[in-house]
Protein backbone atom coordinates (compact mmCIF):
# COMPACT_ATOMS: atom_id res chain seq x y z
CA UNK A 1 0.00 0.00 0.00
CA UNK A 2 0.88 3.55 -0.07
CA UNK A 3 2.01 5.31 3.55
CA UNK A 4 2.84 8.76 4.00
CA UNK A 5 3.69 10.00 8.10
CA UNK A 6 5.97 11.74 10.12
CA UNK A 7 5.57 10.38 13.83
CA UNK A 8 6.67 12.61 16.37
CA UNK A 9 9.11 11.57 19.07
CA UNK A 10 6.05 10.09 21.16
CA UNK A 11 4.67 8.28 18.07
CA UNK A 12 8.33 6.80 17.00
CA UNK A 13 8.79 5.57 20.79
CA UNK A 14 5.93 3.77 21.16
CA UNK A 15 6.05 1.71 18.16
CA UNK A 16 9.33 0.62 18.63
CA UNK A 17 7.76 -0.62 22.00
CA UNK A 18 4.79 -1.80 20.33
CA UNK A 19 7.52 -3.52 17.51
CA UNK A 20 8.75 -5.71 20.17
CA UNK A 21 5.33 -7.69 20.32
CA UNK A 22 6.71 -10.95 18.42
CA UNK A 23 2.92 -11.98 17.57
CA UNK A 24 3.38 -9.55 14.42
CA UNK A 25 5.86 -11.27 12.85
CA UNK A 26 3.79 -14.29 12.60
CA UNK A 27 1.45 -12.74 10.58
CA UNK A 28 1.77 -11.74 6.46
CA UNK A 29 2.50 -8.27 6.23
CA UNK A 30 3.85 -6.95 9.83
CA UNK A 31 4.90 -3.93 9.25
CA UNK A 32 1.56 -3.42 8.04
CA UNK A 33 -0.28 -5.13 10.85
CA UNK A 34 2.03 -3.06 13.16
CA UNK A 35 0.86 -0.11 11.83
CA UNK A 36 -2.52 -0.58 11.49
CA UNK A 37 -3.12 -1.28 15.32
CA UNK A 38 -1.40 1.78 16.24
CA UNK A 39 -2.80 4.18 14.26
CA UNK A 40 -6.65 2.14 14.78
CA UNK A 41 -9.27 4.70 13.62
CA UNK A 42 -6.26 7.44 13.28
CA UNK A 43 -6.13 7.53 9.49
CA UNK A 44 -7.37 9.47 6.19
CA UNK A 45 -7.48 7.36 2.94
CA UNK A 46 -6.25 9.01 0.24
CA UNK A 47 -8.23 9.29 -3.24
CA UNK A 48 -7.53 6.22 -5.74
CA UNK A 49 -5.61 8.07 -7.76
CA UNK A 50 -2.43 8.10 -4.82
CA UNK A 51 -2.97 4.18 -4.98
CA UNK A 52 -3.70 3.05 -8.64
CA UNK A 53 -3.43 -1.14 -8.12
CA UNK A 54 -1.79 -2.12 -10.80
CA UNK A 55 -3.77 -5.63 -11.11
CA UNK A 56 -6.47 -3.64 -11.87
CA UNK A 57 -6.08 -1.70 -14.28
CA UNK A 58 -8.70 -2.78 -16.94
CA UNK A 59 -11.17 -4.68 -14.30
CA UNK A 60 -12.15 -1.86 -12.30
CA UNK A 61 -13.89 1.33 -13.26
CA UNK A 62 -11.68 3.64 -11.30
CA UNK A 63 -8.98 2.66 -13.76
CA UNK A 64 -11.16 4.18 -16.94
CA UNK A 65 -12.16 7.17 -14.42
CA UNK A 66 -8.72 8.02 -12.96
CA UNK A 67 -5.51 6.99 -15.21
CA UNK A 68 -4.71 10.62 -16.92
CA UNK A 69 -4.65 11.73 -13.04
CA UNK A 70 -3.21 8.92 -11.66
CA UNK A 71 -0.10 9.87 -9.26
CA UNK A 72 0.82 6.51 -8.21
CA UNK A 73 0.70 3.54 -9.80
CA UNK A 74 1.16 0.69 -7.46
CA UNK A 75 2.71 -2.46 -8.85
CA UNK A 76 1.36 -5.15 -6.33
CA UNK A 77 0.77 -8.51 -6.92
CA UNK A 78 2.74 -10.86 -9.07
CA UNK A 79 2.78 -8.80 -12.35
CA UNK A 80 6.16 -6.42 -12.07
CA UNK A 81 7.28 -4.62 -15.49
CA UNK A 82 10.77 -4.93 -14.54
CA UNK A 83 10.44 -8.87 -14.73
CA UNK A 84 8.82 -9.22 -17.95
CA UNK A 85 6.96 -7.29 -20.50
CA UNK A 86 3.46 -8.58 -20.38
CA UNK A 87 1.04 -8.51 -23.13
CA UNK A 88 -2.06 -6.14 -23.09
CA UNK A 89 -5.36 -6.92 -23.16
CA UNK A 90 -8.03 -4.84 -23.78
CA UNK A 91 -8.80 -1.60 -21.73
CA UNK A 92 -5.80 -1.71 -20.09
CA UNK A 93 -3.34 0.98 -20.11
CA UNK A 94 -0.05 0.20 -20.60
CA UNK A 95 1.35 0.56 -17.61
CA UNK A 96 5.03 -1.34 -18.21
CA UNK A 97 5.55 1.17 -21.00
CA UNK A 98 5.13 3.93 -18.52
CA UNK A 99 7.26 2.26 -15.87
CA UNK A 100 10.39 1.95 -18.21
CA UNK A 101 9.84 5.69 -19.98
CA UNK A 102 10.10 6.58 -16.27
CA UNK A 103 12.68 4.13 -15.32
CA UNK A 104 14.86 4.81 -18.67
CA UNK A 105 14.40 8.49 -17.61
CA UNK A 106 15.96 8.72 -14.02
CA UNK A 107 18.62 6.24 -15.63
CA UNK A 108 19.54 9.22 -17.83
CA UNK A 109 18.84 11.93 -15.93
CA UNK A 110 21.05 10.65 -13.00
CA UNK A 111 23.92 8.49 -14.99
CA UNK A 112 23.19 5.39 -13.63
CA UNK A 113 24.34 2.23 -14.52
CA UNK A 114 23.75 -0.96 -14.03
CA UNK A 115 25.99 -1.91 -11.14
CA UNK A 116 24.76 1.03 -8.93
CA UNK A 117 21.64 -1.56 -8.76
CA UNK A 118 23.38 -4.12 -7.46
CA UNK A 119 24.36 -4.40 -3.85
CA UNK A 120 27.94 -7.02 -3.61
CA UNK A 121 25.71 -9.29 -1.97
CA UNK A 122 23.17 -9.44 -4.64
CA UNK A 123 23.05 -13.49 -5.12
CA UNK A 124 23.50 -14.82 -8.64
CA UNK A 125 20.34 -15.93 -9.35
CA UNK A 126 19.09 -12.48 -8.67
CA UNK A 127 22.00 -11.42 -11.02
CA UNK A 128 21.07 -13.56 -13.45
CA UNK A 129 17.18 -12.17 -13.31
CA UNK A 130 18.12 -8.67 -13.31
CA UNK A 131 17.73 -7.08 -16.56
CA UNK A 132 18.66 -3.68 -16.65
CA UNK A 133 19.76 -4.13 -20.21
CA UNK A 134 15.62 -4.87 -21.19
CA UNK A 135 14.36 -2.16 -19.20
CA UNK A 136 16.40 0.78 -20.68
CA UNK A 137 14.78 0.75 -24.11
CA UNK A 138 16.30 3.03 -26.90
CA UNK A 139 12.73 2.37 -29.18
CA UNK A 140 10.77 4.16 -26.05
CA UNK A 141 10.24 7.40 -26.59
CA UNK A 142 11.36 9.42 -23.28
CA UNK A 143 9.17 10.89 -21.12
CA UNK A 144 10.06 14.14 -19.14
CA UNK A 145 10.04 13.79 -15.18
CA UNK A 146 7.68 16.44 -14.02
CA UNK A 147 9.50 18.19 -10.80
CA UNK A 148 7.45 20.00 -8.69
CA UNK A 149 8.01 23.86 -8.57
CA UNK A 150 8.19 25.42 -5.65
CA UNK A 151 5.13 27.10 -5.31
CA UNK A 152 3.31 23.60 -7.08
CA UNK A 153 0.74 21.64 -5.46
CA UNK A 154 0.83 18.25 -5.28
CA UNK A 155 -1.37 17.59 -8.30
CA UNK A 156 1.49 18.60 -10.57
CA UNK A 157 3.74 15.77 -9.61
CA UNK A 158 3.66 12.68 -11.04
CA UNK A 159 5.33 9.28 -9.02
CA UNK A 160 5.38 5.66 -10.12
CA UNK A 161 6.16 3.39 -6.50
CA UNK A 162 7.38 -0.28 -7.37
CA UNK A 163 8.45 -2.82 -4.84
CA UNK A 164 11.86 -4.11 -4.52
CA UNK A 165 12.97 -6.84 -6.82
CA UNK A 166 12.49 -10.10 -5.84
């Protein structure tokens, strides 16, 4: 999911004492679990457009509503655009295009290469998987990163979240 908080000094204390309850760790998603007991009926979801599920897009009419204002496009599930390019089908947008115009753009923008993705103890199957070479695509046209301006509001900025690599 998407998280956005600042805890104070109160707020950071006790959940690092409430972290030390081992019966989240037992459970799926702790972190999440963690969270959502401490901050119990303390919350404000945000509009679907901060939270765009991927594994949606084309099944749900929020994606036909909401896509040319999406600002996050969340990549859960199984399907990741960095593993594979998957085939379209129809009324979906194509969201693995975006993710490598994007992707392809920081790359340039910021000189990366490929070995400032991988951490020496990266194993070598994960080596093996990781295909930087597919995902910086010369036939993509490049898209241009909008940066916010210091008077913008956040409707002018434009994020794509992905999970790490697996």
């Amino acid at each position: 999911g998407v998280l956005f908080f600042r805890p104070n000094s109160t707020h950071f204390t006790e959940l690092v004492h409430l972290s030390a309850n081992k019966s989240f760790y037992d459970l799926k998603y702790p972190q999440q679990n963690l969270l959502n007991k401490y901050f119990h009926d303390h919350w404000i979801s945000l509009p679907p457009i901060f939270n765009m599920l991927d594994h949606l897009n084309g099944k749900h009419h929020v994606w036909n509503n909401q896509t040319n204002n999406s600002r996050i496009i969340h990549f859960a599930g199984s399907h990741k655009p960095w593993d594979m390019l998957h085939r379209l089908k129809p009324n979906q947008v194509d969201t693995d295009r975006m993710w490598r115009q994007y992707f392809g753009a920081l790359v340039t923008e910021n000189g990366w290469r490929k070995d400032d993705f991988l951490v020496p103890l990266a194993s070598q199957p994960f080596r093996k998987k990781f295909r930087y070479d597919q995902w910086i695509r010369t036939d993509l046209q490049p898209v241009q990163l909008s940066r916010p301006e210091p008077d913008s509001t956040p409707e002018n900025d434009h994020i794509i979240i992905f999970s790490q690599l697996e």
